[in-house]
PDB file of N, CA and C in Angstrom:
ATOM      1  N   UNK A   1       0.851  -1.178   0.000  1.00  0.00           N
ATOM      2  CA  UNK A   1       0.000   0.000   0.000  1.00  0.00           C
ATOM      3  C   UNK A   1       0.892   1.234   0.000  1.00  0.00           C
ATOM      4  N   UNK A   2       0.659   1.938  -0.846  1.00  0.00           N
ATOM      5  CA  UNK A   2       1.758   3.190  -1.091  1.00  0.00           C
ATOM      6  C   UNK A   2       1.042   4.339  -0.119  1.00  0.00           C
ATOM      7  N   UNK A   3       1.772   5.011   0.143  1.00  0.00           N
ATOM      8  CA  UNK A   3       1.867   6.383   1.251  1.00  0.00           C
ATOM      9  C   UNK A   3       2.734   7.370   0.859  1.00  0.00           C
ATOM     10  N   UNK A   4       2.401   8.409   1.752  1.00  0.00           N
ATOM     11  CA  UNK A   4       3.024   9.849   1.388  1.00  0.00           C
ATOM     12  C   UNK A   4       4.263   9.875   2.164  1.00  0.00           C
ATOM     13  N   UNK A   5       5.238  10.267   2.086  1.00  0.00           N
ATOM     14  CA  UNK A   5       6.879  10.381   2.661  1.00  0.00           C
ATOM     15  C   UNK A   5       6.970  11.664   2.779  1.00  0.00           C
ATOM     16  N   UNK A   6       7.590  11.647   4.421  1.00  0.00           N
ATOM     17  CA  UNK A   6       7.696  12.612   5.082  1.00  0.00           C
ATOM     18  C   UNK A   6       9.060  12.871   5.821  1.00  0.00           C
ATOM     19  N   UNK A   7      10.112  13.528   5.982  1.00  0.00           N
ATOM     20  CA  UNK A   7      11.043  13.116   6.363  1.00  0.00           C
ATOM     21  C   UNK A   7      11.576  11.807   7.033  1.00  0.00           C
ATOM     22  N   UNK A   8      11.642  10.669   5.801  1.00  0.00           N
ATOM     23  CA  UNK A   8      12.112   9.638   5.757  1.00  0.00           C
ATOM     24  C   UNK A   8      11.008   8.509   6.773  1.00  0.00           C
ATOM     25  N   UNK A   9      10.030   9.309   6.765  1.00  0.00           N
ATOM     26  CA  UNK A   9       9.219   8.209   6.998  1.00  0.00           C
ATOM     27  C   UNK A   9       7.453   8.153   6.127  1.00  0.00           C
ATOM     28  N   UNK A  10       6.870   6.568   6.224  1.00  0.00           N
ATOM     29  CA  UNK A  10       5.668   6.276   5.133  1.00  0.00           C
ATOM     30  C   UNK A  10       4.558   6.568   5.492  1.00  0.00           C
ATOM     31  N   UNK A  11       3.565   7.485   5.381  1.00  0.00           N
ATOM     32  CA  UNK A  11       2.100   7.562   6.225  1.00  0.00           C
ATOM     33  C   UNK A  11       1.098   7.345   5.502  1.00  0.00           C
ATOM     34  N   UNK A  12       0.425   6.183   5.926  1.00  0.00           N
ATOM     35  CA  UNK A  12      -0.709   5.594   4.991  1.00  0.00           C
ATOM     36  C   UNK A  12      -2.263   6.138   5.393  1.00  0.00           C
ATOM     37  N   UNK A  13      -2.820   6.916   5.006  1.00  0.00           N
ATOM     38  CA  UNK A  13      -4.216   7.403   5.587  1.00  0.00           C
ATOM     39  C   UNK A  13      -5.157   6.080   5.227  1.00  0.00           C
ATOM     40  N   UNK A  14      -5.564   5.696   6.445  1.00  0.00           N
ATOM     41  CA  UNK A  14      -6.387   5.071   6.512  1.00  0.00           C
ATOM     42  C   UNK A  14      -7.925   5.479   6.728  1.00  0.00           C
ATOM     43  N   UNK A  15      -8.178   7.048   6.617  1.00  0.00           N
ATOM     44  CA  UNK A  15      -9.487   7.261   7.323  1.00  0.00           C
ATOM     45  C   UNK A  15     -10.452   7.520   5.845  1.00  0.00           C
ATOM     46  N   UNK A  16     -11.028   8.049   5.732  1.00  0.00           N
ATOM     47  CA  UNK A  16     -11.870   8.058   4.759  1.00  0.00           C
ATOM     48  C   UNK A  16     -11.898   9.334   4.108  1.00  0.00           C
ATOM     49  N   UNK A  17     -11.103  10.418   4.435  1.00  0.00           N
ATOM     50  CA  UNK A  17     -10.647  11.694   3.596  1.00  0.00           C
ATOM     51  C   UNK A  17      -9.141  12.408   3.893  1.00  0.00           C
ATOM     52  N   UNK A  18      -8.584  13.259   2.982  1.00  0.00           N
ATOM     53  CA  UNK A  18      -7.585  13.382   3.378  1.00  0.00           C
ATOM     54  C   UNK A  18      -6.840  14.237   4.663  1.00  0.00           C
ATOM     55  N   UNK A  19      -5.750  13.917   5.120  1.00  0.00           N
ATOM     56  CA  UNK A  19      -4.996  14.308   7.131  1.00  0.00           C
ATOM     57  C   UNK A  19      -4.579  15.664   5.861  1.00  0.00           C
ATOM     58  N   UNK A  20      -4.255  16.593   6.660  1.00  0.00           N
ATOM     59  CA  UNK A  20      -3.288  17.830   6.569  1.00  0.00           C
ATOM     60  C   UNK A  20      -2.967  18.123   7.603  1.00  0.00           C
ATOM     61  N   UNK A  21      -1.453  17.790   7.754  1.00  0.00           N
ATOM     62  CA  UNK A  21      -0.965  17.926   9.296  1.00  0.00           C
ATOM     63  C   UNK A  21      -0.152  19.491   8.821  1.00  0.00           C
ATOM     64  N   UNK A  22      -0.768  20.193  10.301  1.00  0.00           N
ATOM     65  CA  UNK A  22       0.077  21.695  10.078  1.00  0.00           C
ATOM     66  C   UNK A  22       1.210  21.217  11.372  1.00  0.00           C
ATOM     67  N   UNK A  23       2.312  21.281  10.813  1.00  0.00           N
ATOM     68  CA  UNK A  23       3.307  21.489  11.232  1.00  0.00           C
ATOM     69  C   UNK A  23       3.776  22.420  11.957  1.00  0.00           C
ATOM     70  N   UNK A  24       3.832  23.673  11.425  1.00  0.00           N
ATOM     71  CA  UNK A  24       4.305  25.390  11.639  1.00  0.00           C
ATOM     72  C   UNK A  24       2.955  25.757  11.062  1.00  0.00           C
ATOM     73  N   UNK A  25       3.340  27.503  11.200  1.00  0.00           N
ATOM     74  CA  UNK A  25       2.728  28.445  10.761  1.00  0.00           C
ATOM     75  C   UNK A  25       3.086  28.514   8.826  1.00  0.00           C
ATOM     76  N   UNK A  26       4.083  27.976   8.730  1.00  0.00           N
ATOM     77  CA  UNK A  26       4.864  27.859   7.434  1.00  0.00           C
ATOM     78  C   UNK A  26       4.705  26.864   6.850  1.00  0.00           C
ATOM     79  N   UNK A  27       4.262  25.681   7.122  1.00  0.00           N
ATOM     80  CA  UNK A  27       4.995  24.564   6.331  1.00  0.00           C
ATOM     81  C   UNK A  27       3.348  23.408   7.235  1.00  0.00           C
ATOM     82  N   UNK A  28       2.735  23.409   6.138  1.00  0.00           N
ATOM     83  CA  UNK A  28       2.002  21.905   5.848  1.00  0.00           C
ATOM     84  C   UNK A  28       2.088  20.796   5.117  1.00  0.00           C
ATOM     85  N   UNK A  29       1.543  19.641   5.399  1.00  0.00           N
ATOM     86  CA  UNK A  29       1.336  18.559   4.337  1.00  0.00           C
ATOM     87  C   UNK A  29       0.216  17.706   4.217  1.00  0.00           C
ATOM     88  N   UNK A  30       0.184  17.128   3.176  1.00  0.00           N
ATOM     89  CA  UNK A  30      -1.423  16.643   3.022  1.00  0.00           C
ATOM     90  C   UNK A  30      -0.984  14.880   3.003  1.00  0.00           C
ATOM     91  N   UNK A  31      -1.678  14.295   3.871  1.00  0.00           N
ATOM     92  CA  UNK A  31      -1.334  12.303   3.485  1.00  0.00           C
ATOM     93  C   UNK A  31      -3.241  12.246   2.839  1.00  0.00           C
ATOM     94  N   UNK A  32      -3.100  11.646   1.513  1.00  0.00           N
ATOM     95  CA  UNK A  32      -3.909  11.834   0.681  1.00  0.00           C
ATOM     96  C   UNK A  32      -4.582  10.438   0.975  1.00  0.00           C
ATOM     97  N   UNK A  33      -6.080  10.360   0.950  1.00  0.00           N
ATOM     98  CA  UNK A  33      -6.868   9.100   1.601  1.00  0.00           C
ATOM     99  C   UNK A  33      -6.243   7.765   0.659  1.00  0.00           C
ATOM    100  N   UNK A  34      -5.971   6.897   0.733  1.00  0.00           N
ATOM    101  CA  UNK A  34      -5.254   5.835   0.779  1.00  0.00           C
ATOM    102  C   UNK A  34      -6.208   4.956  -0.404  1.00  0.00           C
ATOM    103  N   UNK A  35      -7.449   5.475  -0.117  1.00  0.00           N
ATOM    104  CA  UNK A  35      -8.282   4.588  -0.864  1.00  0.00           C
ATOM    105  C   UNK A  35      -8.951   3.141  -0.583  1.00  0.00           C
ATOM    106  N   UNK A  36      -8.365   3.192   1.033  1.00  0.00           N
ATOM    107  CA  UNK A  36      -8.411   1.564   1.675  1.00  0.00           C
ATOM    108  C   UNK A  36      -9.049   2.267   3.588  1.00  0.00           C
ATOM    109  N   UNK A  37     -10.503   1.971   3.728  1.00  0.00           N
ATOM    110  CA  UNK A  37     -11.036   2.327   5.324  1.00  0.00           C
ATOM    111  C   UNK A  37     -11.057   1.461   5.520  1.00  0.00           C
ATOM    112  N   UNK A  38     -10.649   1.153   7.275  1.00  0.00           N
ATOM    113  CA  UNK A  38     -10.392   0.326   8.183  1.00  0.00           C
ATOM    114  C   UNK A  38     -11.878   0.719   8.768  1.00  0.00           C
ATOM    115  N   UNK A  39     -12.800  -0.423   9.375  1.00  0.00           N
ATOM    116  CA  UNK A  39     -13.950  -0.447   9.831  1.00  0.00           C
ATOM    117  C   UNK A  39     -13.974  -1.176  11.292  1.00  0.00           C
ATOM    118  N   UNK A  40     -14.453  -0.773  11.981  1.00  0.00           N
ATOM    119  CA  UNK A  40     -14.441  -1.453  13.217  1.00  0.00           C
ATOM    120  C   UNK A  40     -16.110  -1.313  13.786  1.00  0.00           C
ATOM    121  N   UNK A  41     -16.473  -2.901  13.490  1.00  0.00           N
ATOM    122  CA  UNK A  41     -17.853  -2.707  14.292  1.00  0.00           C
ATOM    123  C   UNK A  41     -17.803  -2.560  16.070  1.00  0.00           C
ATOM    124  N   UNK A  42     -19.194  -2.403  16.197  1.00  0.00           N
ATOM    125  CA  UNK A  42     -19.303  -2.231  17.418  1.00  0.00           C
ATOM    126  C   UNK A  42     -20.663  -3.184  17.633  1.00  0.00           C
ATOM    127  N   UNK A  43     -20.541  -3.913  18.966  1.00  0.00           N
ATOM    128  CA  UNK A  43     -21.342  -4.518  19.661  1.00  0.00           C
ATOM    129  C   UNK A  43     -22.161  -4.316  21.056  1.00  0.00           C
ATOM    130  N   UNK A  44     -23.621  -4.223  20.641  1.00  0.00           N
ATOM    131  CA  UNK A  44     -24.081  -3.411  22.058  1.00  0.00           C
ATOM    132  C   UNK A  44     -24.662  -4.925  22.835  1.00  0.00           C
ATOM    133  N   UNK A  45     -24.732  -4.748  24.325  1.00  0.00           N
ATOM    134  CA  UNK A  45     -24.858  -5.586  24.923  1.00  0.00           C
ATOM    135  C   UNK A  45     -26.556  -5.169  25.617  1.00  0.00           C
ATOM    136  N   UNK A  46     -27.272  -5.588  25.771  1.00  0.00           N
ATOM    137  CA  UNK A  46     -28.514  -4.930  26.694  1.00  0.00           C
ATOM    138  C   UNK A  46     -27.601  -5.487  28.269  1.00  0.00           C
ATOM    139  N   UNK A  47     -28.082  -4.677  29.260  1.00  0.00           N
ATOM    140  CA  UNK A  47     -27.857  -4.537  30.691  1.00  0.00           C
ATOM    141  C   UNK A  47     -28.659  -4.463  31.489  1.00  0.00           C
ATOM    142  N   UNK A  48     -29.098  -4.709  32.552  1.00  0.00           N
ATOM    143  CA  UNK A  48     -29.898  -4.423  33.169  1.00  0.00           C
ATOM    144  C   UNK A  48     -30.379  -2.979  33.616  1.00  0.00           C
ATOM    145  N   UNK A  49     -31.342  -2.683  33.812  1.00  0.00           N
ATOM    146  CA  UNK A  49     -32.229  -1.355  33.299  1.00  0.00           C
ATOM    147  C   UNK A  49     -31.773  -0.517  35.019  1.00  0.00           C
ATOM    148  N   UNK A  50     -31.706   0.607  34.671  1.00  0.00           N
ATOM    149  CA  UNK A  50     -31.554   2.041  36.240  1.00  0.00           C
ATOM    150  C   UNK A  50     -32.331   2.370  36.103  1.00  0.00           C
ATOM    151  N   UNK A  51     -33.712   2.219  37.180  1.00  0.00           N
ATOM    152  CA  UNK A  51     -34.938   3.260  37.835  1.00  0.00           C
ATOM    153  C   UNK A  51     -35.811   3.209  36.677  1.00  0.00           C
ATOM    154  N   UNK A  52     -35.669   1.726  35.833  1.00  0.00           N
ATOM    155  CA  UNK A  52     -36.886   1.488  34.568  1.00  0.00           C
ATOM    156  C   UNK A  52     -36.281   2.354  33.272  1.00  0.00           C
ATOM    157  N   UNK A  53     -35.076   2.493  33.140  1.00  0.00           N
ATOM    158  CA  UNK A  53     -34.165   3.289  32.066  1.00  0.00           C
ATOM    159  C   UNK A  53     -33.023   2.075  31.314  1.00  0.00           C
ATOM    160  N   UNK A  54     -33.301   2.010  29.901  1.00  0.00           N
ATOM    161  CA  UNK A  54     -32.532   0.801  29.474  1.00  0.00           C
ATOM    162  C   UNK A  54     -31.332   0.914  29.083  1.00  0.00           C
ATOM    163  N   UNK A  55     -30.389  -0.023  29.544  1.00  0.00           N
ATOM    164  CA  UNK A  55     -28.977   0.272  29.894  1.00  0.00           C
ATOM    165  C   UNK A  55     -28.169  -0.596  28.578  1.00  0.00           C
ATOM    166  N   UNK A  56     -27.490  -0.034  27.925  1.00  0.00           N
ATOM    167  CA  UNK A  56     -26.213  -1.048  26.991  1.00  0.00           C
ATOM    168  C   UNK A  56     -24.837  -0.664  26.902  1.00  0.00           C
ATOM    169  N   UNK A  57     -24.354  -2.036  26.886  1.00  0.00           N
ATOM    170  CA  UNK A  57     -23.036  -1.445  26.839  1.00  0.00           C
ATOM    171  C   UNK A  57     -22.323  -1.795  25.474  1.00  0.00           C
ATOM    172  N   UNK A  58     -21.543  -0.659  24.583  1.00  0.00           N
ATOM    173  CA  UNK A  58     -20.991  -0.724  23.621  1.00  0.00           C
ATOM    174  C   UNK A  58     -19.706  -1.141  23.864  1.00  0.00           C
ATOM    175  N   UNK A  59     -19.348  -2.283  22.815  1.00  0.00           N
ATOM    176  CA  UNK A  59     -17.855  -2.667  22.977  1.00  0.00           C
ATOM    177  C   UNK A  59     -17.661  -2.915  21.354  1.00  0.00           C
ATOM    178  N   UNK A  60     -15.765  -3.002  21.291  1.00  0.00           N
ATOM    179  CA  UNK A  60     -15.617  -3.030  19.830  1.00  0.00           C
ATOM    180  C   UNK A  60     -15.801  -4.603  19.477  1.00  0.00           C
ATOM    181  N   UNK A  61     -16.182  -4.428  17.831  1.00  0.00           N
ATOM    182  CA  UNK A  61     -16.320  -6.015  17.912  1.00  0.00           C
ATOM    183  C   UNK A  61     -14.915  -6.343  16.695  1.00  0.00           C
ATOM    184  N   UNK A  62     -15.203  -6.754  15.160  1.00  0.00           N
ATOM    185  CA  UNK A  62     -13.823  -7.084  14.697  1.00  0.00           C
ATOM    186  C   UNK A  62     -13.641  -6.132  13.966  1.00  0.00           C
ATOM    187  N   UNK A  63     -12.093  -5.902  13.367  1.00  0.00           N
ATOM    188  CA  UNK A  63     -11.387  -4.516  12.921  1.00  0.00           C
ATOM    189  C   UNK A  63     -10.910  -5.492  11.412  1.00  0.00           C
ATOM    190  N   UNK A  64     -11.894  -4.688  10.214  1.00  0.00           N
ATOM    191  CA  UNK A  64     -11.484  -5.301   8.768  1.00  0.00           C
ATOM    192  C   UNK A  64     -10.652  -4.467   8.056  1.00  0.00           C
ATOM    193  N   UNK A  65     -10.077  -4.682   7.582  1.00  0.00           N
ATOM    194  CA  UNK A  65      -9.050  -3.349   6.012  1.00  0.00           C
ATOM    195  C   UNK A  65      -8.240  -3.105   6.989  1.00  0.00           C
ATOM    196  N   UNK A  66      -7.375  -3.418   8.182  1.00  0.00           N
ATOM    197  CA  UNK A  66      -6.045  -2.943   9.028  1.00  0.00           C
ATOM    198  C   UNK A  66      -4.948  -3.848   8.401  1.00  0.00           C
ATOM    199  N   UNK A  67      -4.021  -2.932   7.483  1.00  0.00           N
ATOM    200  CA  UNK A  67      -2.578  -3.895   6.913  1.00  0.00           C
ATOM    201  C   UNK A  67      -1.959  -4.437   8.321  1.00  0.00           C
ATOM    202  N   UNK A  68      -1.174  -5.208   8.171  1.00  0.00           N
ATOM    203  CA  UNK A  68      -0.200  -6.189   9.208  1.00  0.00           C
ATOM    204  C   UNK A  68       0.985  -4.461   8.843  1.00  0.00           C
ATOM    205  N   UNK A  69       1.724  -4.473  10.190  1.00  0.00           N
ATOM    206  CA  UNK A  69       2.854  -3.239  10.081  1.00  0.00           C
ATOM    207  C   UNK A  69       3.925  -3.695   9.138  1.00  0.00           C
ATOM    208  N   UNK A  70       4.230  -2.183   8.730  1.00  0.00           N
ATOM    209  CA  UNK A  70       5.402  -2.500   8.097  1.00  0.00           C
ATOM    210  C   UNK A  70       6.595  -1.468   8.883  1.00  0.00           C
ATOM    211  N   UNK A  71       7.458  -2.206   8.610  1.00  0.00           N
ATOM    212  CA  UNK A  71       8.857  -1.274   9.020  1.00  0.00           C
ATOM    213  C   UNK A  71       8.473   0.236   8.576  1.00  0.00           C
ATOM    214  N   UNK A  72       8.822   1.360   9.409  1.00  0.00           N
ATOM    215  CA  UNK A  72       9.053   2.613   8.557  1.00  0.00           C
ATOM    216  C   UNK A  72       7.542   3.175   8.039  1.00  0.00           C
ATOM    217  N   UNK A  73       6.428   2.351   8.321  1.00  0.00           N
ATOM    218  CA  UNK A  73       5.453   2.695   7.687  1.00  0.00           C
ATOM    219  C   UNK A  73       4.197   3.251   8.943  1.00  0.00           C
ATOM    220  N   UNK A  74       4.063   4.433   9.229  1.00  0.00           N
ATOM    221  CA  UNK A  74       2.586   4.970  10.049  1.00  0.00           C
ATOM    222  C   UNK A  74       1.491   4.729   9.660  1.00  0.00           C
ATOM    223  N   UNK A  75       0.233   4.021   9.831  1.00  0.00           N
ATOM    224  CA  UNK A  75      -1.141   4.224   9.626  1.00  0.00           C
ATOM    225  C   UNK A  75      -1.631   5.030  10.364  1.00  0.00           C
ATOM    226  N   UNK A  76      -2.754   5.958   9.906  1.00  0.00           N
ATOM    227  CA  UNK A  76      -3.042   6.813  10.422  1.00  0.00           C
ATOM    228  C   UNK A  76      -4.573   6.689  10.247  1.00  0.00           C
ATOM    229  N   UNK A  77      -5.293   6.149  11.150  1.00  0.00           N
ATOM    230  CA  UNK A  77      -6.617   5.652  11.518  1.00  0.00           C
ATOM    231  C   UNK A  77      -7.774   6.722  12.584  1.00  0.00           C
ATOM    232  N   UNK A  78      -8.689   6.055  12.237  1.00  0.00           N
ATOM    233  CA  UNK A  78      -9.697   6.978  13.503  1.00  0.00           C
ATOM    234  C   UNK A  78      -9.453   6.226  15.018  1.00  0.00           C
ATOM    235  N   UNK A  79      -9.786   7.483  15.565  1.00  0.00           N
ATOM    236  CA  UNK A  79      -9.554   6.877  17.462  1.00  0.00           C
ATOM    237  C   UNK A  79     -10.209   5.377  17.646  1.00  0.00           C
ATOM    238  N   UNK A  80     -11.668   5.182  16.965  1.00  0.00           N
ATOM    239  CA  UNK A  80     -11.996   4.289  17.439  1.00  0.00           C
ATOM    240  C   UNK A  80     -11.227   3.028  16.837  1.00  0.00           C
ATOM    241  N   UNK A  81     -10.830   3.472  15.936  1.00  0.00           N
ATOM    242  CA  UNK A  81     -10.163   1.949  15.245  1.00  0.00           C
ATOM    243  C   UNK A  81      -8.636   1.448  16.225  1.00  0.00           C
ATOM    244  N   UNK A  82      -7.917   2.984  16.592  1.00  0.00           N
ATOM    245  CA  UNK A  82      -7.048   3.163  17.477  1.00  0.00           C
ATOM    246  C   UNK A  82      -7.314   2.251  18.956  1.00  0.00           C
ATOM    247  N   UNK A  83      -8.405   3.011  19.499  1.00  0.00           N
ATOM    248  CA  UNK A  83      -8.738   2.018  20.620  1.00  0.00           C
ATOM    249  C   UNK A  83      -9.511   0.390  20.699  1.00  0.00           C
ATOM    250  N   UNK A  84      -9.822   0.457  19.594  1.00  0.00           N
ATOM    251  CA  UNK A  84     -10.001  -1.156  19.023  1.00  0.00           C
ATOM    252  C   UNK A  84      -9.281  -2.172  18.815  1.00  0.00           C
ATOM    253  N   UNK A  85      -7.630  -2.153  18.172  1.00  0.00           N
ATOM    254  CA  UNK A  85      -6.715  -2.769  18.280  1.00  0.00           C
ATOM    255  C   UNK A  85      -6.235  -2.608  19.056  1.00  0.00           C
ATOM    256  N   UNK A  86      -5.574  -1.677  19.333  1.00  0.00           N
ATOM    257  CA  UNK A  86      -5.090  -1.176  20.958  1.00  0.00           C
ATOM    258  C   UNK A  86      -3.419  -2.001  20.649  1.00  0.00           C
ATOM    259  N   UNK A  87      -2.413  -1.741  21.434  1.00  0.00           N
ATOM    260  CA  UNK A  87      -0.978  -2.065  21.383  1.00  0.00           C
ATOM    261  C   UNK A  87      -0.267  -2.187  20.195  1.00  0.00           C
ATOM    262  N   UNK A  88      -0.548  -1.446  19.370  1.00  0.00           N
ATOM    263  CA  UNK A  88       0.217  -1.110  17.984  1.00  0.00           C
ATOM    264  C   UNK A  88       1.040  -0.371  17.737  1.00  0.00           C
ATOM    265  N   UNK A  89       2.322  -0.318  17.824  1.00  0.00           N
ATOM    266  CA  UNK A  89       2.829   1.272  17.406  1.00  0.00           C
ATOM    267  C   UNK A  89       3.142   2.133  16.468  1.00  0.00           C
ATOM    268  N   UNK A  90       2.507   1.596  15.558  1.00  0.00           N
ATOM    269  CA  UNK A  90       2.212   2.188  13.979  1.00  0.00           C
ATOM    270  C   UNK A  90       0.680   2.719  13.835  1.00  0.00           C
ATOM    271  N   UNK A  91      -0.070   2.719  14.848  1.00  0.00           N
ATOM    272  CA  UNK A  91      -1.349   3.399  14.570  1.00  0.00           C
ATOM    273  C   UNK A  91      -1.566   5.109  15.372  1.00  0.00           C
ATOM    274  N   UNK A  92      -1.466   5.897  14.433  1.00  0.00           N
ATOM    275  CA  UNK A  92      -2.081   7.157  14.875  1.00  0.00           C
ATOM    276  C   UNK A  92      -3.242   7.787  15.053  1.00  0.00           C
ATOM    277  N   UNK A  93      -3.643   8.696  15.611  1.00  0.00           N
ATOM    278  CA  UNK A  93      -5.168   9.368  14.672  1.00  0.00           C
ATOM    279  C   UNK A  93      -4.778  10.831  14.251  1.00  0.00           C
ATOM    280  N   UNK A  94      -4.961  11.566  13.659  1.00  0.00           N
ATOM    281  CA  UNK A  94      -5.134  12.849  13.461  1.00  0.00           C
ATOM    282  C   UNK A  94      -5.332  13.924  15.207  1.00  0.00           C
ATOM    283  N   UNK A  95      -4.488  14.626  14.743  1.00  0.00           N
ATOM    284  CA  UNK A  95      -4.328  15.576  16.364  1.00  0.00           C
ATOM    285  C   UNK A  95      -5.585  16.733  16.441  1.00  0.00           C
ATOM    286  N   UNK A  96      -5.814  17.301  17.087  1.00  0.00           N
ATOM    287  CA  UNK A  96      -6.733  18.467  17.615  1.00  0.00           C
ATOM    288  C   UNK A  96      -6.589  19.609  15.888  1.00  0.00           C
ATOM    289  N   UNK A  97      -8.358  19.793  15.901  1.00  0.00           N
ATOM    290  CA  UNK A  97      -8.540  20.536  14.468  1.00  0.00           C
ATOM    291  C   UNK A  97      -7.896  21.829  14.859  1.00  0.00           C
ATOM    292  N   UNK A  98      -6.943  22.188  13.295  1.00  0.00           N
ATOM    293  CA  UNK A  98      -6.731  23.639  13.416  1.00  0.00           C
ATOM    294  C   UNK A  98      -7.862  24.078  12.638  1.00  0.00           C
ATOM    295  N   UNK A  99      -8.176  25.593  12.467  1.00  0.00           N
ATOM    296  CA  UNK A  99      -8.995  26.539  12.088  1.00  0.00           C
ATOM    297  C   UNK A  99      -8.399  27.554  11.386  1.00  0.00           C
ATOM    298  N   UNK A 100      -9.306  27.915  10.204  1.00  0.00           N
ATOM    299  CA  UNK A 100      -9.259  29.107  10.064  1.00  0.00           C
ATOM    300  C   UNK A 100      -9.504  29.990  10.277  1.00  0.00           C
ATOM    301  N   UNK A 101      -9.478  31.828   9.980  1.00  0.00           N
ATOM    302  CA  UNK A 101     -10.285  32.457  10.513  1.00  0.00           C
ATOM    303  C   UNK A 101     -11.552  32.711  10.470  1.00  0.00           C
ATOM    304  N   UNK A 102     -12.643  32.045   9.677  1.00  0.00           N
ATOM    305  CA  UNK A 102     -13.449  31.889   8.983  1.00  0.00           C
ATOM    306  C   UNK A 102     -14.403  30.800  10.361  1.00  0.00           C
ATOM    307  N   UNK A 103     -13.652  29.525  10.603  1.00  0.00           N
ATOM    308  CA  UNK A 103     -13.535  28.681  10.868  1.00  0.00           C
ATOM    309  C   UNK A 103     -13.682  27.297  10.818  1.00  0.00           C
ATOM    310  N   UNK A 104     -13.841  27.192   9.334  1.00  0.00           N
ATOM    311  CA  UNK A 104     -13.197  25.998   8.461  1.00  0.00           C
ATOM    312  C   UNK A 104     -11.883  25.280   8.883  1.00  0.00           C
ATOM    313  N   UNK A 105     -12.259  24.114   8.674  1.00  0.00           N
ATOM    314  CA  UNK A 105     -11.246  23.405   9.127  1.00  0.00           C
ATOM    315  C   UNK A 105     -10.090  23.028   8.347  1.00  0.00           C
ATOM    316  N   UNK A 106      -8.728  23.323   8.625  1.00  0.00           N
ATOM    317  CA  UNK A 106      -7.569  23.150   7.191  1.00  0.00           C
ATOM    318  C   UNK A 106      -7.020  22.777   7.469  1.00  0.00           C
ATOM    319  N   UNK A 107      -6.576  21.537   8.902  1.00  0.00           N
ATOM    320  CA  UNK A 107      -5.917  20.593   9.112  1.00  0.00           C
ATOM    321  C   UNK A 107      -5.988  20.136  10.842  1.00  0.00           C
ATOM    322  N   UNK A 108      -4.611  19.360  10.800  1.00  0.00           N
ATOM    323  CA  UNK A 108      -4.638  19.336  12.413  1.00  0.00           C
ATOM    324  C   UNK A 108      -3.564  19.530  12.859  1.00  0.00           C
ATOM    325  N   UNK A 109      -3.226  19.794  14.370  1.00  0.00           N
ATOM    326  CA  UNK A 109      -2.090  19.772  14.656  1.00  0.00           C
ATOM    327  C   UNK A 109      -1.373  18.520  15.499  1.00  0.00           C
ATOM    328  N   UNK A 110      -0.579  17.915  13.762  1.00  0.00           N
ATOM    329  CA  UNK A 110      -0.035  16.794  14.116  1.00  0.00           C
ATOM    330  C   UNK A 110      -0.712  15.601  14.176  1.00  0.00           C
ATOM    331  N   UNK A 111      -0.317  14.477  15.266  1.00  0.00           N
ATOM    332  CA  UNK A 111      -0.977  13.570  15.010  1.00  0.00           C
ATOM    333  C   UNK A 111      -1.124  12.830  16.422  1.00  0.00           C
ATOM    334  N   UNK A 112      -2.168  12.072  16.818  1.00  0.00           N
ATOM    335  CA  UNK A 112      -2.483  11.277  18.502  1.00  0.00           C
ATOM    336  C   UNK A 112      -2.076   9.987  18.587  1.00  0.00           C
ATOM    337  N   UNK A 113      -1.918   9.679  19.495  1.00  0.00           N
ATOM    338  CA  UNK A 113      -1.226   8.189  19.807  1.00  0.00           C
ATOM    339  C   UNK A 113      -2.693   7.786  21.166  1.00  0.00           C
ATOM    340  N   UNK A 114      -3.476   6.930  20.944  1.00  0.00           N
ATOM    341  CA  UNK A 114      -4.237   6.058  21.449  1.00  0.00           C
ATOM    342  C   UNK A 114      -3.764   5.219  22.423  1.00  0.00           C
TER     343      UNK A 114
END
């Protein structure tokens, strides 16, 4: 799966549109959607009900379209897919939205570790 190169390292967007990580005030880059979403269902459980109020609990269920790691190579996934596999160290998510002045959104800053 090909990715965008970034000082000497591979970032594969896994989410479903394209990351623009702002770096500086100077200097952005775009990791362009990959063309490949990672899906992670979710499974609700019914629970027993509080004061006649019905209770479930959501848990993840299986994670499809996640490549096996490669050397040198970042995926860069949504949180939930992040906290779904969980102990990976090639999975990122996209960091806190930057803004414009407008307040459109034109990237993020950087990237999260789950």
């Amino acid at each position: 799966m090909e990715g965008t190169s970034y000082n000497g390292v591979n970032f594969v967007n896994l989410t479903p549109h394209d990351v623009t990580i702002v770096v500086s005030e100077e200097e952005r880059f775009t990791i362009p959607f990959s063309g490949c979403v990672v899906r992670v269902s979710l499974v609700q459980e019914d629970l027993p009900s509080v004061a006649g109020i019905p209770v479930v609990r959501s848990t993840f269920g299986r994670v499809e379209g996640l490549p096996s790691p490669v050397e040198g190579t970042v995926y860069i996934v949504s949180s939930m897919t992040a906290s779904a596999v969980g102990g990976r160290s090639d999975l990122y998510t996209p960091g806190d939205l930057v803004k414009d002045d407008e307040g459109q959104v034109i990237g993020c800053k950087g990237l999260k570790k789950v």
